[in-house]
C-alpha atoms as a PDB file:
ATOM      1  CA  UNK A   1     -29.245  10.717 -17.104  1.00  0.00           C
ATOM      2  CA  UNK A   2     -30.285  12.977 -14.355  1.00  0.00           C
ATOM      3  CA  UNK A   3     -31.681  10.300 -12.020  1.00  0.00           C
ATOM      4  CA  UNK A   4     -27.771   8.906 -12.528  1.00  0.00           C
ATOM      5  CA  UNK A   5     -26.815  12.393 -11.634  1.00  0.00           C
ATOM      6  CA  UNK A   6     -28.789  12.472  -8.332  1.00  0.00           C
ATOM      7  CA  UNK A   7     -27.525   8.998  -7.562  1.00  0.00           C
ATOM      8  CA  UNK A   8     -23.905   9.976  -8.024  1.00  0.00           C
ATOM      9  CA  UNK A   9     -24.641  13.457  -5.908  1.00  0.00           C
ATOM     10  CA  UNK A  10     -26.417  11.346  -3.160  1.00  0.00           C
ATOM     11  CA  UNK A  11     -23.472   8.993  -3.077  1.00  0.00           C
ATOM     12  CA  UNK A  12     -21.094  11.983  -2.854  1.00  0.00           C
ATOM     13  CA  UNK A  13     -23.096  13.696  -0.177  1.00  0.00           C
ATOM     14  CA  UNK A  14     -22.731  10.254   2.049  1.00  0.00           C
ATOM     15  CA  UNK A  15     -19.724   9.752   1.758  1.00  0.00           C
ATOM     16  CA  UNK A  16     -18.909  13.622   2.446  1.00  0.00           C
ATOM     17  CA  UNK A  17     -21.183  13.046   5.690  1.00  0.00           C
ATOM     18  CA  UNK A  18     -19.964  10.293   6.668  1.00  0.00           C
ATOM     19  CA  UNK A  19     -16.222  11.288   6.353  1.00  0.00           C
ATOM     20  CA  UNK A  20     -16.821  14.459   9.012  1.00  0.00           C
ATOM     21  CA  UNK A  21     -18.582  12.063  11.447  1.00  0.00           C
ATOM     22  CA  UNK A  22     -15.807   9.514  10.903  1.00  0.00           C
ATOM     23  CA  UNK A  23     -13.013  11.757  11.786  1.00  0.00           C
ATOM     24  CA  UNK A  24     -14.530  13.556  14.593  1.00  0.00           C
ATOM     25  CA  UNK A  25     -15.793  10.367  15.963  1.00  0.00           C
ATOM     26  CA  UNK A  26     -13.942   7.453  15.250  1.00  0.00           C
ATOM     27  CA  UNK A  27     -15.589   4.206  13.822  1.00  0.00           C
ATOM     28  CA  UNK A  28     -16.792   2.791  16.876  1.00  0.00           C
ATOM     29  CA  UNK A  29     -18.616   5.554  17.800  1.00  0.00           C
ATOM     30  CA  UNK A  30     -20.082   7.188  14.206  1.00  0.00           C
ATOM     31  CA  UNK A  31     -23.987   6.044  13.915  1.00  0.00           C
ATOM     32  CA  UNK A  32     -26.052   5.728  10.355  1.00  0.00           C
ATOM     33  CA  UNK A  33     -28.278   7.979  12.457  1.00  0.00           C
ATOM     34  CA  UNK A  34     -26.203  10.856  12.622  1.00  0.00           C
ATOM     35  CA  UNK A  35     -24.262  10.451   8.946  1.00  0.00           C
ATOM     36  CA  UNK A  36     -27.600  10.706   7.765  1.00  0.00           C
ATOM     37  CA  UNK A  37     -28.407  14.057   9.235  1.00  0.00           C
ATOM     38  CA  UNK A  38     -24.929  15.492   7.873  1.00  0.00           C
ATOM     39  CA  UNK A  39     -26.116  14.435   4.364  1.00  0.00           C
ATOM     40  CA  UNK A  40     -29.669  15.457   4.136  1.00  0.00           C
ATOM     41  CA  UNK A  41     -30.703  11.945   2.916  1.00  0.00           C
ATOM     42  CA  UNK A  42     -33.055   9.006   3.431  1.00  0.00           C
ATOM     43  CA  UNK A  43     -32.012   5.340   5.424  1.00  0.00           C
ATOM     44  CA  UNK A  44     -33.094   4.261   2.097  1.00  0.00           C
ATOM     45  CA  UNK A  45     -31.252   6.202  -0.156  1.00  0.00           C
ATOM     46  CA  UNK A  46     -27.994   5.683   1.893  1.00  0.00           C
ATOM     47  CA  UNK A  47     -28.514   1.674   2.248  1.00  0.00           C
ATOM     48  CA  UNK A  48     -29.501   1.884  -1.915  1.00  0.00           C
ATOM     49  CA  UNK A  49     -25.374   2.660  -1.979  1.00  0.00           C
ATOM     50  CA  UNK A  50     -23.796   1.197   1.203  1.00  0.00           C
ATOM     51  CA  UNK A  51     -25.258  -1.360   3.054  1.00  0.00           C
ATOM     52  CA  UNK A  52     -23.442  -1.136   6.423  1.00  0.00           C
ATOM     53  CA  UNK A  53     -21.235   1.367   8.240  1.00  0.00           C
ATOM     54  CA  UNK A  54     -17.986  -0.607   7.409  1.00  0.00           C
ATOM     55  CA  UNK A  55     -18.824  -0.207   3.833  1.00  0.00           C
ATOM     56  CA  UNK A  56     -19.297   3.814   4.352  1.00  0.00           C
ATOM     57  CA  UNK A  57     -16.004   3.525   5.809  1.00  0.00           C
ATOM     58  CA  UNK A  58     -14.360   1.256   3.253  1.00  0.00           C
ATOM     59  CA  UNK A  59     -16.107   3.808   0.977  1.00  0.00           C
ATOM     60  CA  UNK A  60     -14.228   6.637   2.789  1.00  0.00           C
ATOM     61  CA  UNK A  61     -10.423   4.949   2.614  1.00  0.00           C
ATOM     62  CA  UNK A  62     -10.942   4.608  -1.015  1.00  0.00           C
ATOM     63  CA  UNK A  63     -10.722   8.229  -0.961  1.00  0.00           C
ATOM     64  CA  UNK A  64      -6.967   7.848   0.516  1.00  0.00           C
ATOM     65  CA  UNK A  65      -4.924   8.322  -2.347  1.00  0.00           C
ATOM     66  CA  UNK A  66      -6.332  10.164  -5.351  1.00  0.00           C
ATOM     67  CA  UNK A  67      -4.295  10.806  -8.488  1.00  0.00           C
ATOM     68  CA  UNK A  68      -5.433  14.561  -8.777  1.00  0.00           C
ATOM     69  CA  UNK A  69      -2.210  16.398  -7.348  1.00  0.00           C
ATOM     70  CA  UNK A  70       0.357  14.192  -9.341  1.00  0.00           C
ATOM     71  CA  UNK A  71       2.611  15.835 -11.695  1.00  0.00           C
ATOM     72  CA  UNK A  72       4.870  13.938 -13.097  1.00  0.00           C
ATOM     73  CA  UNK A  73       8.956  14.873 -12.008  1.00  0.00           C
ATOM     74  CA  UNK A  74      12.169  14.885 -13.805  1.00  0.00           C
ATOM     75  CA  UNK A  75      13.123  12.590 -10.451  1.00  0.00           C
ATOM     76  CA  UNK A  76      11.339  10.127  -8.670  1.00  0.00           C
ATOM     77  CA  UNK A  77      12.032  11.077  -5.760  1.00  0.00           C
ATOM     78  CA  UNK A  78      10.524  14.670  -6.073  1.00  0.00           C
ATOM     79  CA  UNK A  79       7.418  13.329  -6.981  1.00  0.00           C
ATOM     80  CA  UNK A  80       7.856  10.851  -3.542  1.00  0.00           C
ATOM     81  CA  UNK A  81       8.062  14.082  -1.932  1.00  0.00           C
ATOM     82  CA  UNK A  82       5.390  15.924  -3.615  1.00  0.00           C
ATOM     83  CA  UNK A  83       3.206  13.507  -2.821  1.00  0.00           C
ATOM     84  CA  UNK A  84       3.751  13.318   0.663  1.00  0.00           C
ATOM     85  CA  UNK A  85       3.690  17.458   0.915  1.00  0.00           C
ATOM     86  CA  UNK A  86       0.824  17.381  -0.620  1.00  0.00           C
ATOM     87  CA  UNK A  87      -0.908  14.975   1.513  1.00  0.00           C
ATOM     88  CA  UNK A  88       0.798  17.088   4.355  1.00  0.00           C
ATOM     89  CA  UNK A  89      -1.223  20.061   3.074  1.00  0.00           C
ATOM     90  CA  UNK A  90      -4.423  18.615   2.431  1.00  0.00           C
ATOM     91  CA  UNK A  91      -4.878  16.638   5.861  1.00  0.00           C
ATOM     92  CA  UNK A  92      -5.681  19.114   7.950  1.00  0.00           C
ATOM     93  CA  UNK A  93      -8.421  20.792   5.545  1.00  0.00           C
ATOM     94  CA  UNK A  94     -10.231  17.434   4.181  1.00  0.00           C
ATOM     95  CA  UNK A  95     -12.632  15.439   6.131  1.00  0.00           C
ATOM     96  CA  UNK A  96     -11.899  12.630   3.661  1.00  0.00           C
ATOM     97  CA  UNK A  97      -8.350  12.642   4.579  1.00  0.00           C
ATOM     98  CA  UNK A  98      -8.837  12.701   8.094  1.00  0.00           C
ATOM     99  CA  UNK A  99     -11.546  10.199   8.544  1.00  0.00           C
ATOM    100  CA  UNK A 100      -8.552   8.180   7.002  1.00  0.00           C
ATOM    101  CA  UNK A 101      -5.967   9.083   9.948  1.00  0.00           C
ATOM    102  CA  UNK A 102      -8.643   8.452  12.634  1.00  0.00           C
ATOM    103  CA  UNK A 103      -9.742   4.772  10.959  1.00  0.00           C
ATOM    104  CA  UNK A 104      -6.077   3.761  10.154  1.00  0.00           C
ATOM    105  CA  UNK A 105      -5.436   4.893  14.051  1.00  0.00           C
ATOM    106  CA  UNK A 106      -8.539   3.532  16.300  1.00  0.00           C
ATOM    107  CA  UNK A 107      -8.245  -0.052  16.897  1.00  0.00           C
ATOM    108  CA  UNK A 108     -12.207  -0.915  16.599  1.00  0.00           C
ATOM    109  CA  UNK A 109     -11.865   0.428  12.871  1.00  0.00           C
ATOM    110  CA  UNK A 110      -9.085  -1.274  12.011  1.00  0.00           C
ATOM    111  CA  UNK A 111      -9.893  -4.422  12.848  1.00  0.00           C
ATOM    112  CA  UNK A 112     -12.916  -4.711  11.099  1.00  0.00           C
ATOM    113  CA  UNK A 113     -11.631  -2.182   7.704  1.00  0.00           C
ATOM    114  CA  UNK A 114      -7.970  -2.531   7.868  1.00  0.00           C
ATOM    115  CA  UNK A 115      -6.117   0.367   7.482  1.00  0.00           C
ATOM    116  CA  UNK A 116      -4.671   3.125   4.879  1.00  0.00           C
ATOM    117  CA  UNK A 117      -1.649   2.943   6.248  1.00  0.00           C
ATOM    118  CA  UNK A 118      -0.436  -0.355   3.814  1.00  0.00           C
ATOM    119  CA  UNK A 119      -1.502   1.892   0.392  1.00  0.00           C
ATOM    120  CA  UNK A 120       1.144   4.952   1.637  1.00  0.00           C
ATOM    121  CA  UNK A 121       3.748   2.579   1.953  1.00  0.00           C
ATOM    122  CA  UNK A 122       3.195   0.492  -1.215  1.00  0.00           C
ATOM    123  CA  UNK A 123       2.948   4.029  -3.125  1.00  0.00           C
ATOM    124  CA  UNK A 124       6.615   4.026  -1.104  1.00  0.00           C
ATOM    125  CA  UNK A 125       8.516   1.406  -2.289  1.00  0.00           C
ATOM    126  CA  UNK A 126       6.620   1.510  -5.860  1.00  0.00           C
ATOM    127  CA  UNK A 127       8.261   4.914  -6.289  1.00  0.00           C
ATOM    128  CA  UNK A 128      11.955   4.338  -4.128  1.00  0.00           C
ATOM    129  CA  UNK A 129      11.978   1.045  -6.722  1.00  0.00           C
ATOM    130  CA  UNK A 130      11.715   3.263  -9.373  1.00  0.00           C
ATOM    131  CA  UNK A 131      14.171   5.948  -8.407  1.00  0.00           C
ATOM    132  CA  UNK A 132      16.779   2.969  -7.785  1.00  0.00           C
ATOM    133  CA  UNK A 133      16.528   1.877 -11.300  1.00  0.00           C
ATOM    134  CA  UNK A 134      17.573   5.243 -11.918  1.00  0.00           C
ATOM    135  CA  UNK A 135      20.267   5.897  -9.799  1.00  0.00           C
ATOM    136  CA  UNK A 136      18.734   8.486  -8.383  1.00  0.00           C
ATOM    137  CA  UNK A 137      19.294   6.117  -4.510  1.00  0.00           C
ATOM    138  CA  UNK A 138      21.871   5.012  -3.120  1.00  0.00           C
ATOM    139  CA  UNK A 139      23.138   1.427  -3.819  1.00  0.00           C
ATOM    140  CA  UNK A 140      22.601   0.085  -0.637  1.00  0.00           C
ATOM    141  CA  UNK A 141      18.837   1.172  -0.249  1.00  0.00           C
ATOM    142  CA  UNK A 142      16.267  -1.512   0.152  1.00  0.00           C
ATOM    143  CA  UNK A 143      13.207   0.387  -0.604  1.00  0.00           C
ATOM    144  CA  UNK A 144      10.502  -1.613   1.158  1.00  0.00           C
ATOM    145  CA  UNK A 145      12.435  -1.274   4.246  1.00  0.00           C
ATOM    146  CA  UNK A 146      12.990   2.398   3.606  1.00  0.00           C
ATOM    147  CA  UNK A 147       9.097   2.565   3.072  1.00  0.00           C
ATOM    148  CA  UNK A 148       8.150   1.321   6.372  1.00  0.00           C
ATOM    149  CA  UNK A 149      10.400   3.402   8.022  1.00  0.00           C
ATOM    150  CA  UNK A 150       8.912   6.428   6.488  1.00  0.00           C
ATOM    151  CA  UNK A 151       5.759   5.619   7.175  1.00  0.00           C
ATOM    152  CA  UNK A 152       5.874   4.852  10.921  1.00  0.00           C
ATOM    153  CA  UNK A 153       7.877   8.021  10.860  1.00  0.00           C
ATOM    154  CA  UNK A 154       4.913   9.508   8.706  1.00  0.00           C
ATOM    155  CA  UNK A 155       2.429   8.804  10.871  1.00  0.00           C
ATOM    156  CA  UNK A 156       3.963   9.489  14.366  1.00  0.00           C
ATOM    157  CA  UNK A 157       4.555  13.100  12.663  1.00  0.00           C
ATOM    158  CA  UNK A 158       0.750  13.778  12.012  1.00  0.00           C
ATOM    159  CA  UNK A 159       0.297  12.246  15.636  1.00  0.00           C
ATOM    160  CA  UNK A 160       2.730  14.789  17.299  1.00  0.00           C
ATOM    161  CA  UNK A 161       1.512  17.771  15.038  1.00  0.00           C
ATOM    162  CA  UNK A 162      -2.234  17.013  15.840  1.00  0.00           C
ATOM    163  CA  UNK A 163      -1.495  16.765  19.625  1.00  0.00           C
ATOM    164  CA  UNK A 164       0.814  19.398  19.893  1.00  0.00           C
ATOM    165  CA  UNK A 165      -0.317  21.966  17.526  1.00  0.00           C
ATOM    166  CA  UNK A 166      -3.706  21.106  15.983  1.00  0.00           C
ATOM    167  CA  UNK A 167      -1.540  20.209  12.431  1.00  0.00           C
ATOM    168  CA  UNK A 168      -0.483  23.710  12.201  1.00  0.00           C
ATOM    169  CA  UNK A 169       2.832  22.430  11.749  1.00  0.00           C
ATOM    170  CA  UNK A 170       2.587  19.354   9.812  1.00  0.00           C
ATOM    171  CA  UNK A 171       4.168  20.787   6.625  1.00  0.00           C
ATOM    172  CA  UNK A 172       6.857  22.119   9.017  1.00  0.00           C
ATOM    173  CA  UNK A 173       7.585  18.175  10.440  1.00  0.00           C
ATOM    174  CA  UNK A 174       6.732  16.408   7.224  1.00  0.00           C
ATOM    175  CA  UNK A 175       9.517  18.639   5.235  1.00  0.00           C
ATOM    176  CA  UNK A 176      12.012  17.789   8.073  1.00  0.00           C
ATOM    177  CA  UNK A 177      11.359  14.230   7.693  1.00  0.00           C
ATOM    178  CA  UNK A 178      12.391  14.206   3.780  1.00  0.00           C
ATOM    179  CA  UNK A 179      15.106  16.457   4.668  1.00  0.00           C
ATOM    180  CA  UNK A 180      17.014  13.561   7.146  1.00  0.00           C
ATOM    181  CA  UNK A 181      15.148  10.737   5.501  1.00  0.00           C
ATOM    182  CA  UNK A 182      16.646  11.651   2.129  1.00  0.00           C
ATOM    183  CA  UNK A 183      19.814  12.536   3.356  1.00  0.00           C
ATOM    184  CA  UNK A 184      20.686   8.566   4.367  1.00  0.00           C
ATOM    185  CA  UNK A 185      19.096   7.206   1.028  1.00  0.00           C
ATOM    186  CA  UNK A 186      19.442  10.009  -2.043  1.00  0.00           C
ATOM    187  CA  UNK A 187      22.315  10.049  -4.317  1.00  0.00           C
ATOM    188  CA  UNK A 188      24.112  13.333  -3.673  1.00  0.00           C
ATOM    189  CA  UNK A 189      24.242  14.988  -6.950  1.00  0.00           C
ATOM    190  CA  UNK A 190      19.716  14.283  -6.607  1.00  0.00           C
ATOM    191  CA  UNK A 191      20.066  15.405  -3.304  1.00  0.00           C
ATOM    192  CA  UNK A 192      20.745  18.993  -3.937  1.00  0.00           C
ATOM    193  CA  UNK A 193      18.130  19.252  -6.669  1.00  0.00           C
ATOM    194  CA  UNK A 194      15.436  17.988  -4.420  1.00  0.00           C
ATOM    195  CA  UNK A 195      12.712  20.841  -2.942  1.00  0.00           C
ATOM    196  CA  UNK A 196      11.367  19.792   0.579  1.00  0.00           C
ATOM    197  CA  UNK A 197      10.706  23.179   1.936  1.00  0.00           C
ATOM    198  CA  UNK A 198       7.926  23.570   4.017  1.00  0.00           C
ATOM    199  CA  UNK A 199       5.328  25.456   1.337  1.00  0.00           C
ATOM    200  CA  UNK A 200       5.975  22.413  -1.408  1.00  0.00           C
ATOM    201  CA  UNK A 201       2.963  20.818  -0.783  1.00  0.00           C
ATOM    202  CA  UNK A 202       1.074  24.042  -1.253  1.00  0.00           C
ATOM    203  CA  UNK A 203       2.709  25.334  -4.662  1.00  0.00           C
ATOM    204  CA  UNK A 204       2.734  21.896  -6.458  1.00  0.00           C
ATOM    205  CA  UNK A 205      -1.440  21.784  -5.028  1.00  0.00           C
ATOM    206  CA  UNK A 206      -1.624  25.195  -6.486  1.00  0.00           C
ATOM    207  CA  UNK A 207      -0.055  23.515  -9.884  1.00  0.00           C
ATOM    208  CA  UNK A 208      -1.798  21.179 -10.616  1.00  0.00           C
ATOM    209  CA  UNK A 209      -4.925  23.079 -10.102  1.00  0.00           C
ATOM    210  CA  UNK A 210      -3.722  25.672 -12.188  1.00  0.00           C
ATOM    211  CA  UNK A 211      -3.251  22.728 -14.981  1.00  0.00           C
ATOM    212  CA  UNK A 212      -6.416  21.307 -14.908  1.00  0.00           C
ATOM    213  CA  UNK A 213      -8.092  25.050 -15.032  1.00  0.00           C
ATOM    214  CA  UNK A 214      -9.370  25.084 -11.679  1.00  0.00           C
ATOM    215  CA  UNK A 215      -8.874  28.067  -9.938  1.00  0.00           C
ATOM    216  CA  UNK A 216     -11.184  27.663  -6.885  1.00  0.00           C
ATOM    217  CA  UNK A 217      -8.869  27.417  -3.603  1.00  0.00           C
ATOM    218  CA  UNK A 218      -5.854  28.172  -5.169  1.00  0.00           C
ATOM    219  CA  UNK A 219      -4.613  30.256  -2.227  1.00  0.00           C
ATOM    220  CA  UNK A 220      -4.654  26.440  -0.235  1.00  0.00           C
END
């Protein structure tokens, strides 16, 4: 049991290393050599769980899109947006998330990983499908469509927010783009119940820690 502890830290500590290098970096230009140094470990214990960079990275977009900060909604929709406030929250402060952005965005790593991109917007329609069962969107809504749209609206936000501001204001543009984005596709008596302000992502983050009991970094 505690050598399958140590294995399970080592593999954490990798991918943590290798998630930092990623997203300052880029894929082209992140070595083993250096992702080994972040994580304190041997070539050997790092090849034991990945045997090439692209499978560090692969490892690394796994990490995308974790189930920890869903709650479950009255409306589908509010959950769409909590999920996207929360991501909106979280980018800035987690390597993982970033080494996604930086991946999804340099060519090099794309063409040899793919991309995260295509998960966001099948969480997109998923969850616009559902909300249209429910009435809770407009008739005339085709939710794949409305997906793609979001997310090539999604990502030019972090884009402009890292550029312009360093993602200090990516809540700020992420809670403007549910605001008009809803506004063509939400019912209107969901419309007014919906909660896109700026903080969302940062109270629903602090509930759902507060649920599962932990406390650390609730101030996020």
């Amino acid at each position: 049991m505690a050598q399958q502890d140590r294995a399970v830290r080592t593999r954490r500590a990798v991918l943590r290393a290798a998630a930092a290098v990623f997203a300052e970096r880029g894929y082209a230009a992140a070595t083993i050599s250096e992702i080994l140094k972040r994580a304190g470990v041997t070539k050997g214990a790092l090849y034991f769980h990945f045997d090439s960079k692209a499978a560090l990275a692969q490892g690394v977009l796994q990490e995308q899109l974790t189930p920890e900060y869903h709650l479950p909604r009255e409306l589908k929709l509010q959950e769409w947006v909590d999920a996207g406030m929360t991501l909106a929250r979280r980018l800035p402060r987690e390597p993982f998330l970033l080494a996604g952005v930086r991946i999804s965005a340099d060519r090099p790593g794309r063409e040899v990983l793919g991309s995260a991109w295509p998960a966001w917007s099948r969480l997109t329609s998923h969850v616009l499908t559902e909300a249209k069962k429910r009435g809770e969107v407009l008739p005339h809504v085709v939710p794949e469509e409305t997906a793609q749209v979001f997310l090539g609206a999604w990502v030019g936000a972090q884009f402009v927010s890292q550029t312009l501001a360093g993602w200090e204001d990516l809540d700020d543009r992420t809670a403007a783009l549910y605001s008009h984005l809803l506004g063509a596709i939400a019912a209107p008596p969901v419309l007014t119940r919906l909660d896109t302000a700026p903080d969302r992502g940062a109270r629903v983050i602090a509930e759902a820690r507060r649920r599962s009991g932990d406390l650390s970094g609730i101030a996020c």
